[in-house]
Structures are given as C-alpha cells and as structure tokens.
C-alpha atoms as a PDB file:
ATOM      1  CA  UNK A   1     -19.519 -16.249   4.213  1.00  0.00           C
ATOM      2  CA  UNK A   2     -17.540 -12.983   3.826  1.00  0.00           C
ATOM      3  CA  UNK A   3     -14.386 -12.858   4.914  1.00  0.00           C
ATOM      4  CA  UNK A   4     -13.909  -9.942   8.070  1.00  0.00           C
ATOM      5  CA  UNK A   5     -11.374  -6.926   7.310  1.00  0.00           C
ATOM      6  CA  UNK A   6      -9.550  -5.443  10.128  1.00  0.00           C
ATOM      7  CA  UNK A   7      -9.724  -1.718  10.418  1.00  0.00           C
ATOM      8  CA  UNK A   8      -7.879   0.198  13.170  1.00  0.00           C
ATOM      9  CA  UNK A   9      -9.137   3.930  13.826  1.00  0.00           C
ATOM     10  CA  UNK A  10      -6.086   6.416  15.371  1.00  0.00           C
ATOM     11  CA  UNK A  11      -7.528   9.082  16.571  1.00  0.00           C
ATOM     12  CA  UNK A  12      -6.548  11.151  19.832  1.00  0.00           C
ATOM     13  CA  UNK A  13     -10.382  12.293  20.121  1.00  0.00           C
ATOM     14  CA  UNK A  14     -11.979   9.800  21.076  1.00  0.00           C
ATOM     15  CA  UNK A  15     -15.590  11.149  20.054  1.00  0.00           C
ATOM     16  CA  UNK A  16     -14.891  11.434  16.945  1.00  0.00           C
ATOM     17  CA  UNK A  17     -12.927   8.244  16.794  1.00  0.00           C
ATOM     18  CA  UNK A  18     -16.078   6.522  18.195  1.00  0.00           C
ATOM     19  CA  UNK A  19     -18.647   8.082  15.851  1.00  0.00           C
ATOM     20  CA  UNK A  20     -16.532   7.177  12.458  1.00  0.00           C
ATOM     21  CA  UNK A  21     -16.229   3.307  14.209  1.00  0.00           C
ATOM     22  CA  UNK A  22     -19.730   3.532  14.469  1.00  0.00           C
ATOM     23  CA  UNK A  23     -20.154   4.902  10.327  1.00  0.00           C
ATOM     24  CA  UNK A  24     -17.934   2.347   8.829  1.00  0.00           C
ATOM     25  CA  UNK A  25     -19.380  -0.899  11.118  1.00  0.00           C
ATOM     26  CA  UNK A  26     -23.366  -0.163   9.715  1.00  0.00           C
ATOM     27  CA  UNK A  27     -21.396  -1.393   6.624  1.00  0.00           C
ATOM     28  CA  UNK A  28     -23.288  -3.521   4.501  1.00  0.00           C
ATOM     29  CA  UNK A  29     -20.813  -4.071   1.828  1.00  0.00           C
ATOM     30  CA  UNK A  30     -17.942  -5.662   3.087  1.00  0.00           C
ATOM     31  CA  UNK A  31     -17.290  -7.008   6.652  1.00  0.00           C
ATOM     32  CA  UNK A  32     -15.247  -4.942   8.739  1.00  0.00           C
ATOM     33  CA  UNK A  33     -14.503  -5.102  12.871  1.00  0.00           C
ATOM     34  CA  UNK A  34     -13.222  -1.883  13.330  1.00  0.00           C
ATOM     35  CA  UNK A  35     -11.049  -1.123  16.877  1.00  0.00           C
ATOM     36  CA  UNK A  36     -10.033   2.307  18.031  1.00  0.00           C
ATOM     37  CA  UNK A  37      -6.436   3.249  19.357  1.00  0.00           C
ATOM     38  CA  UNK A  38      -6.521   7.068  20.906  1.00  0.00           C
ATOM     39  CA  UNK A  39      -2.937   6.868  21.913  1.00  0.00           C
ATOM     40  CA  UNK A  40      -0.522   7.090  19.027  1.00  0.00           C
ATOM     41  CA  UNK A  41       2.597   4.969  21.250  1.00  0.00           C
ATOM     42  CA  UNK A  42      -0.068   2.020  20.697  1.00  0.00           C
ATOM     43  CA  UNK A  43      -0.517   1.834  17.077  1.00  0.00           C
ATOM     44  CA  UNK A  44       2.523  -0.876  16.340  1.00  0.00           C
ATOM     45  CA  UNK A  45       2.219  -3.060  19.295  1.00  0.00           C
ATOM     46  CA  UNK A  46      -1.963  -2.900  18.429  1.00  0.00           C
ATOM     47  CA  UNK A  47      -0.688  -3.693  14.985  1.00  0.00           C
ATOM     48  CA  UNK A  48       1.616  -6.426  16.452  1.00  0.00           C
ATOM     49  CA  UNK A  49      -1.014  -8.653  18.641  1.00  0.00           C
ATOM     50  CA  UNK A  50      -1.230 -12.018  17.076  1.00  0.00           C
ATOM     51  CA  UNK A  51      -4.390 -12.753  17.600  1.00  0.00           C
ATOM     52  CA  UNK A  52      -5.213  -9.262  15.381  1.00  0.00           C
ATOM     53  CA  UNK A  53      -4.967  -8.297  11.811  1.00  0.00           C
ATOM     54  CA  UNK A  54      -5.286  -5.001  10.740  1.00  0.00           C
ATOM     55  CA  UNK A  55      -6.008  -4.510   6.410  1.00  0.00           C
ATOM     56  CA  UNK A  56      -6.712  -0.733   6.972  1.00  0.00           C
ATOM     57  CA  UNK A  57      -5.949   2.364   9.631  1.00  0.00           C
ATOM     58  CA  UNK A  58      -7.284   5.428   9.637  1.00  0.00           C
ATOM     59  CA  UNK A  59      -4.292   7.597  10.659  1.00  0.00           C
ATOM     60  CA  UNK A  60      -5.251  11.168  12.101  1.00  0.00           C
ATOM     61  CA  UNK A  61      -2.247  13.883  11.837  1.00  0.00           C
ATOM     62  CA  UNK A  62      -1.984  15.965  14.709  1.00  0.00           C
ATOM     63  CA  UNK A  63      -1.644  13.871  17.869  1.00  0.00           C
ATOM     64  CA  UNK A  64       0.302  13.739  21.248  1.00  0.00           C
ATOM     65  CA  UNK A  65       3.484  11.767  21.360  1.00  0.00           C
ATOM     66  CA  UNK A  66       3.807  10.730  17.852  1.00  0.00           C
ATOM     67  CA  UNK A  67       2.779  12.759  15.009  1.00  0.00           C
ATOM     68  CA  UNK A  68       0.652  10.731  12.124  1.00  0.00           C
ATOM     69  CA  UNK A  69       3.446  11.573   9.597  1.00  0.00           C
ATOM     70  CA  UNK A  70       5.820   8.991  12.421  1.00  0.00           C
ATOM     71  CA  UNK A  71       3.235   6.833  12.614  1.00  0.00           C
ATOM     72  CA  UNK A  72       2.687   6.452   9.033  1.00  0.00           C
ATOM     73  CA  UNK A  73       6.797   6.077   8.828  1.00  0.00           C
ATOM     74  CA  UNK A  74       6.263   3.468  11.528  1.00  0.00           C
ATOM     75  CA  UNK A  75       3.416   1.763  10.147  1.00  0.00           C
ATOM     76  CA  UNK A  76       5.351   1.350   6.279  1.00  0.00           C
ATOM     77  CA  UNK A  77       8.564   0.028   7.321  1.00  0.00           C
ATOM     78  CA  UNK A  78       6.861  -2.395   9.892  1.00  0.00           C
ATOM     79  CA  UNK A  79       3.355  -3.600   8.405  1.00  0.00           C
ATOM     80  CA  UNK A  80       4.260  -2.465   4.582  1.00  0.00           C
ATOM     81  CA  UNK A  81       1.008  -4.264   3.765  1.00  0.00           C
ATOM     82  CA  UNK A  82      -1.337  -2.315   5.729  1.00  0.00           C
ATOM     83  CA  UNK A  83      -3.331   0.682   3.609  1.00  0.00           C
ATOM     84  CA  UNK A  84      -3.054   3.591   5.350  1.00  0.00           C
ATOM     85  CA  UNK A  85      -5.829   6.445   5.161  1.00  0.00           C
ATOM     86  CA  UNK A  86      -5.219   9.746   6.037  1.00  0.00           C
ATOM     87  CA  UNK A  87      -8.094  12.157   8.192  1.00  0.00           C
ATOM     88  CA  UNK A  88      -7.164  15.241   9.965  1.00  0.00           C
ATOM     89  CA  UNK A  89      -8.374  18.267  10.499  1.00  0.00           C
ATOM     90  CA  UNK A  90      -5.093  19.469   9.487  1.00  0.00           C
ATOM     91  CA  UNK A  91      -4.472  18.998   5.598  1.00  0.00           C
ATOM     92  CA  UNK A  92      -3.344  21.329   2.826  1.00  0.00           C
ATOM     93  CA  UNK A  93      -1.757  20.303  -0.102  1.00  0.00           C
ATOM     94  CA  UNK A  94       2.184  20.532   0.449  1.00  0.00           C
ATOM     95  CA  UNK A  95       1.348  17.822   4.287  1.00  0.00           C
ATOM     96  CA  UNK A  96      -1.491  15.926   1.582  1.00  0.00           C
ATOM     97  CA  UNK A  97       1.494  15.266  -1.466  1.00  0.00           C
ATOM     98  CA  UNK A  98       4.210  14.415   1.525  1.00  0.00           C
ATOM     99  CA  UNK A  99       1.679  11.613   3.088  1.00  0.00           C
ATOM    100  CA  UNK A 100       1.086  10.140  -0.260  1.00  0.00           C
ATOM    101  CA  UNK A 101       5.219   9.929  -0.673  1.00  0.00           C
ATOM    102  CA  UNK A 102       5.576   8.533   2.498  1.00  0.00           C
ATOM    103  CA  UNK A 103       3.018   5.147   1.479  1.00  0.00           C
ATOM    104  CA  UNK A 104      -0.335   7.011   2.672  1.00  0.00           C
ATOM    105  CA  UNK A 105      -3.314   5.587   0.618  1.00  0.00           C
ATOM    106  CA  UNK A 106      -5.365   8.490   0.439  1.00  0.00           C
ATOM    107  CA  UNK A 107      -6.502  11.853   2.297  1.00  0.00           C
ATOM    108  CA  UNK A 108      -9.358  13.380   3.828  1.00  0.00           C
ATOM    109  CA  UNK A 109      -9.782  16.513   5.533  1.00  0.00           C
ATOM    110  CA  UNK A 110     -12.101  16.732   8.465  1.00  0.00           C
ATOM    111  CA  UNK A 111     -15.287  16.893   8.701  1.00  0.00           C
ATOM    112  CA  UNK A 112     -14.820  14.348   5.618  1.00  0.00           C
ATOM    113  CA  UNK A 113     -17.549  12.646   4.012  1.00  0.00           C
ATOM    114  CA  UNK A 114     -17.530   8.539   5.531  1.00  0.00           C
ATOM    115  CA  UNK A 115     -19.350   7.516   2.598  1.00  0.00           C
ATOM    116  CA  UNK A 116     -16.166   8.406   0.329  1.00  0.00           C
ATOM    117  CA  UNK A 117     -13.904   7.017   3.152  1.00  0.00           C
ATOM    118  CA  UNK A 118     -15.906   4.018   2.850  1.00  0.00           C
ATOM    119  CA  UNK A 119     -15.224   3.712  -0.747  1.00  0.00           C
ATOM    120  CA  UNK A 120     -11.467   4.320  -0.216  1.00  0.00           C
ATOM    121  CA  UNK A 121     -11.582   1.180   2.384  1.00  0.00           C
ATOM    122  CA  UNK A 122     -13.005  -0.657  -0.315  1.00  0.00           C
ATOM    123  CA  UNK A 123     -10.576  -0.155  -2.920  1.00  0.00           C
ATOM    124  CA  UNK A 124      -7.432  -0.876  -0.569  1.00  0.00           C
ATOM    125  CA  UNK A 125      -9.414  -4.099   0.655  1.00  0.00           C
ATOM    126  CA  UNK A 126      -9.447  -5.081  -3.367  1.00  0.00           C
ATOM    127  CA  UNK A 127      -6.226  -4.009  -3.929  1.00  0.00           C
ATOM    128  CA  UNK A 128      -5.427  -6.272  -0.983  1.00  0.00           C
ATOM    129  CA  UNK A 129      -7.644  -9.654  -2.272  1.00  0.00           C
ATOM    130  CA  UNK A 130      -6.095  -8.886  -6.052  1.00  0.00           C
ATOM    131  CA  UNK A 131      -2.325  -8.789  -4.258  1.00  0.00           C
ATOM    132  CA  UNK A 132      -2.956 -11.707  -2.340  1.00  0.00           C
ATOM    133  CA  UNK A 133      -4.648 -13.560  -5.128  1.00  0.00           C
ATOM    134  CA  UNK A 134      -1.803 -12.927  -7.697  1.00  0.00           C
ATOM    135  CA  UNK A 135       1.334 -14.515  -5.443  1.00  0.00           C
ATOM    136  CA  UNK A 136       0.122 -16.831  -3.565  1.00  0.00           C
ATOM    137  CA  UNK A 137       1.820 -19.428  -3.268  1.00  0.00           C
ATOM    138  CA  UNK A 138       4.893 -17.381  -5.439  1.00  0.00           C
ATOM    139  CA  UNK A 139       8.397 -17.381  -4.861  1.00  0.00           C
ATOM    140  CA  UNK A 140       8.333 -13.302  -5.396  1.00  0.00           C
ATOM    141  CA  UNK A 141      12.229 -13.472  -6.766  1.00  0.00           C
ATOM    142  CA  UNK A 142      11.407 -16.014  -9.245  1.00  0.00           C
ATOM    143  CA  UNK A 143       8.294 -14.054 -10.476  1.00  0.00           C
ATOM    144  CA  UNK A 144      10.476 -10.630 -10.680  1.00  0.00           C
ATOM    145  CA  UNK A 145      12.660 -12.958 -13.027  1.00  0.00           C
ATOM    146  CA  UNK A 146       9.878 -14.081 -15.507  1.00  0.00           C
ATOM    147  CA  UNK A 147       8.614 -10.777 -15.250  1.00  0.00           C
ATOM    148  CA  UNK A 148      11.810  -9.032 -16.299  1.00  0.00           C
ATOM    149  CA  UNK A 149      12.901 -12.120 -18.827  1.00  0.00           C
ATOM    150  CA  UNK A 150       9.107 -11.277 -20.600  1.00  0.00           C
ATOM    151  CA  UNK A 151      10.126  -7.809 -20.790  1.00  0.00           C
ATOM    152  CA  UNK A 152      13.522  -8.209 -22.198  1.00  0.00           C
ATOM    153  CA  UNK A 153      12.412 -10.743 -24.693  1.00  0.00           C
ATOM    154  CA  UNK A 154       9.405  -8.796 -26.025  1.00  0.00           C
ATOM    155  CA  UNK A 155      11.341  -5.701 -26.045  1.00  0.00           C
ATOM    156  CA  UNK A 156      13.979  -7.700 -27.782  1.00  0.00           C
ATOM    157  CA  UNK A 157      11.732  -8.655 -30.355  1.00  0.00           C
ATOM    158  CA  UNK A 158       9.708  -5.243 -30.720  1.00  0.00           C
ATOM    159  CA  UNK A 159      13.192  -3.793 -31.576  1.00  0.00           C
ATOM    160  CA  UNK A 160      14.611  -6.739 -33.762  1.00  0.00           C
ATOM    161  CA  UNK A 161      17.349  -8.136 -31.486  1.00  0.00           C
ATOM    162  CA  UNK A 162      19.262  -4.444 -31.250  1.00  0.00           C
ATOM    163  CA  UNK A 163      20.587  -4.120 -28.383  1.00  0.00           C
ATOM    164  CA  UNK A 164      20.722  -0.298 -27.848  1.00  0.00           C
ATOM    165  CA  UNK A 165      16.988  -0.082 -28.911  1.00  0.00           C
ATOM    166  CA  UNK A 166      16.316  -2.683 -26.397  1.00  0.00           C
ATOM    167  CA  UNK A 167      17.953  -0.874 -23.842  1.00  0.00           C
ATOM    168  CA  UNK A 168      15.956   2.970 -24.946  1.00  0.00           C
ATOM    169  CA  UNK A 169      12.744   0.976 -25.005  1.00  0.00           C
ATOM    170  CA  UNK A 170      13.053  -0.283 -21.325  1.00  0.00           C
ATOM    171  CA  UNK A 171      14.079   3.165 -20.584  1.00  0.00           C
ATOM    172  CA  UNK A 172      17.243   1.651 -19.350  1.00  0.00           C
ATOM    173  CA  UNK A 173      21.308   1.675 -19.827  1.00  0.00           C
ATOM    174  CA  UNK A 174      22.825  -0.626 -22.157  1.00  0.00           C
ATOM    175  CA  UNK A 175      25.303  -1.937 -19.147  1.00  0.00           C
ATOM    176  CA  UNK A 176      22.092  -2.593 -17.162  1.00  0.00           C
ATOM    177  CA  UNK A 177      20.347  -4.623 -20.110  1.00  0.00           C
ATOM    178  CA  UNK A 178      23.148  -6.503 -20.272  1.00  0.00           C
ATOM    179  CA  UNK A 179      23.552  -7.332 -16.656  1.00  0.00           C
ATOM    180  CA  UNK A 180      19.834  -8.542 -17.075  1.00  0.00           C
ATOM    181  CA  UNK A 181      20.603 -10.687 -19.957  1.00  0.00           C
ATOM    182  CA  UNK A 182      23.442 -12.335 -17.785  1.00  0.00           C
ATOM    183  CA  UNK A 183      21.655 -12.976 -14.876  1.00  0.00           C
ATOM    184  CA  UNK A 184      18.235 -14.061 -16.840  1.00  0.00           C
ATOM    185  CA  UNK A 185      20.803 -16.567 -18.839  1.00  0.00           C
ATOM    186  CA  UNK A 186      20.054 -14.616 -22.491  1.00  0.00           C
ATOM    187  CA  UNK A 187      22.614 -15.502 -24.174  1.00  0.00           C
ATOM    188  CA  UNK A 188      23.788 -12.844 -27.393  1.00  0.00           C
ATOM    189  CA  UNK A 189      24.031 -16.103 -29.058  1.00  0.00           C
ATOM    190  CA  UNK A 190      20.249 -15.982 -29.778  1.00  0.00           C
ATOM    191  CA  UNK A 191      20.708 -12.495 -31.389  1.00  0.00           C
END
C-alpha cells in the first residue's frame, strides 16, 4: 500500500482552487488527498489540526488578509518541513528570486501547466521520504558532529595535518577550525 501525501491548495478563488484539486487527485503516481483553504487567516491553524498532515501547499500570491509572501514567512518558521509551491498569476522574476529566499520550493505562473506542478510535488515528496529516511531515529546534534569530525579529518589528511591548509580547504578561519577541533576532541597531539 502507498503511503497518502497531504497537499493543501491556498487559493482565494475558489474555482480555480477546485479545478487544480481536481488535476492533482486523478493522480496515479503517488497518493495524494488534497484539501483547499480559500482564506489565507486559515492556512496555520489548517496546518495545525492534529488529525491532518500537510507534505505540500500550493501557496497563491495575491490574496485578502495575508499576502502569500506572509504566509510563506508563516508557513517556514512554523511547519519548516512543509514544501511550499508557489502559483500566482502574479510572478516576475525580482517576487520569483524573493520566494525562493524566503524557503519557497518552486514557482509557477498562472495558467501553469499541472502536469509540471505535478512533477514538482513529486520531487518535494522524495526529498521528504529521502529526509525522513536518512535521520530517523538520529540524534541530529550528534550527526552534525560526525559530519563535521569526517570533514575535519579528511581535510586534515588531504592537506597533511597543516593546519592553515585545513582551515582554506573548509573555506573557513583558522580560529574556527580550531574551535572545531576542541569541541570534536582533536587533539594537535595527533598532528
């Protein structure tokens, strides 16, 4: 059985919000419910239910209340987890590169094409599976530590023990590589 991905479509026209819902659940791929929200003061306590998990929202720009770019905002610093895909009707470049900044996804202008949106939803659901498969079951700050300690010691190696090679390689400062070395217990000793 395939798991079910949660996809939540904000979208102050509700037409249009009810036509791309009906695009992305003929689906064949991948499993998705897909819920609408048309009023952008919803979006975090639609995000928040318990008995609901959203993996991906398709954010429009231009709303009432709440733009998309404060929903977005919203959206990061409370679900950080949660792809966000861009679609509005309103998109040039400059409001495109600020989106992506601020932790969108991707973005589509609209009319868009569903069939590429549908292949965006697909990648953030991997990217979600590969996350989720990778740390489970991690202590994060412990990983961070073997990941840095791997670094240091193969860029150690690469430069034969020197220290202000070491420090070029990581593209770091010689004070911070040696803060690492203190707090990942490598000792000069072994130089």
């Amino acid at each position: 059985m395939k798991p079910k991905y949660g996809i939540l479509i904000v979208d102050d026209d509700k037409m249009l919000a009810e036509d791309a819902k009906h695009c992305l659940e003929h689906e064949k791929e991948i499993d998705i419910e897909v819920d609408i929200c048309t009023d952008s003061h919803q979006v975090i306590p639609s995000l928040s239910k318990k008995n609901k998990y959203y993996d991906v929202v398709l954010l429009d720009v231009r709303m009432p209340n709440l733009s998309g770019t404060e929903v977005l905002q919203l959206i990061k610093k409370n679900f950080p987890d949660i792809h966000v895909i861009i679609i509005s009707a309103y998109l040039d470049e400059y409001n495109r590169d600020e989106l992506i900044r601020l932790g969108a996804y991707a973005a589509f202008e609209k009319p868009c094409d569903y069939h590429k949106v549908k292949e965006y939803i697909k990648r953030a659901i991997d990217d979600i599976e590969i996350t989720t498969l990778r740390i489970k079951g991690l202590d994060l700050r412990k990983t961070l530590y073997q990941v840095a300690k791997e670094l240091i010691f193969k860029a150690l190696r690469r430069s034969d023990w020197h220290l202000e090679k070491t420090a070029e390689t990581l593209n770091i400062t010689r004070w911070c590589l040696d803060r690492w070395m203190k707090k990942l217990y490598i000792k000069r000793s072994a130089v």
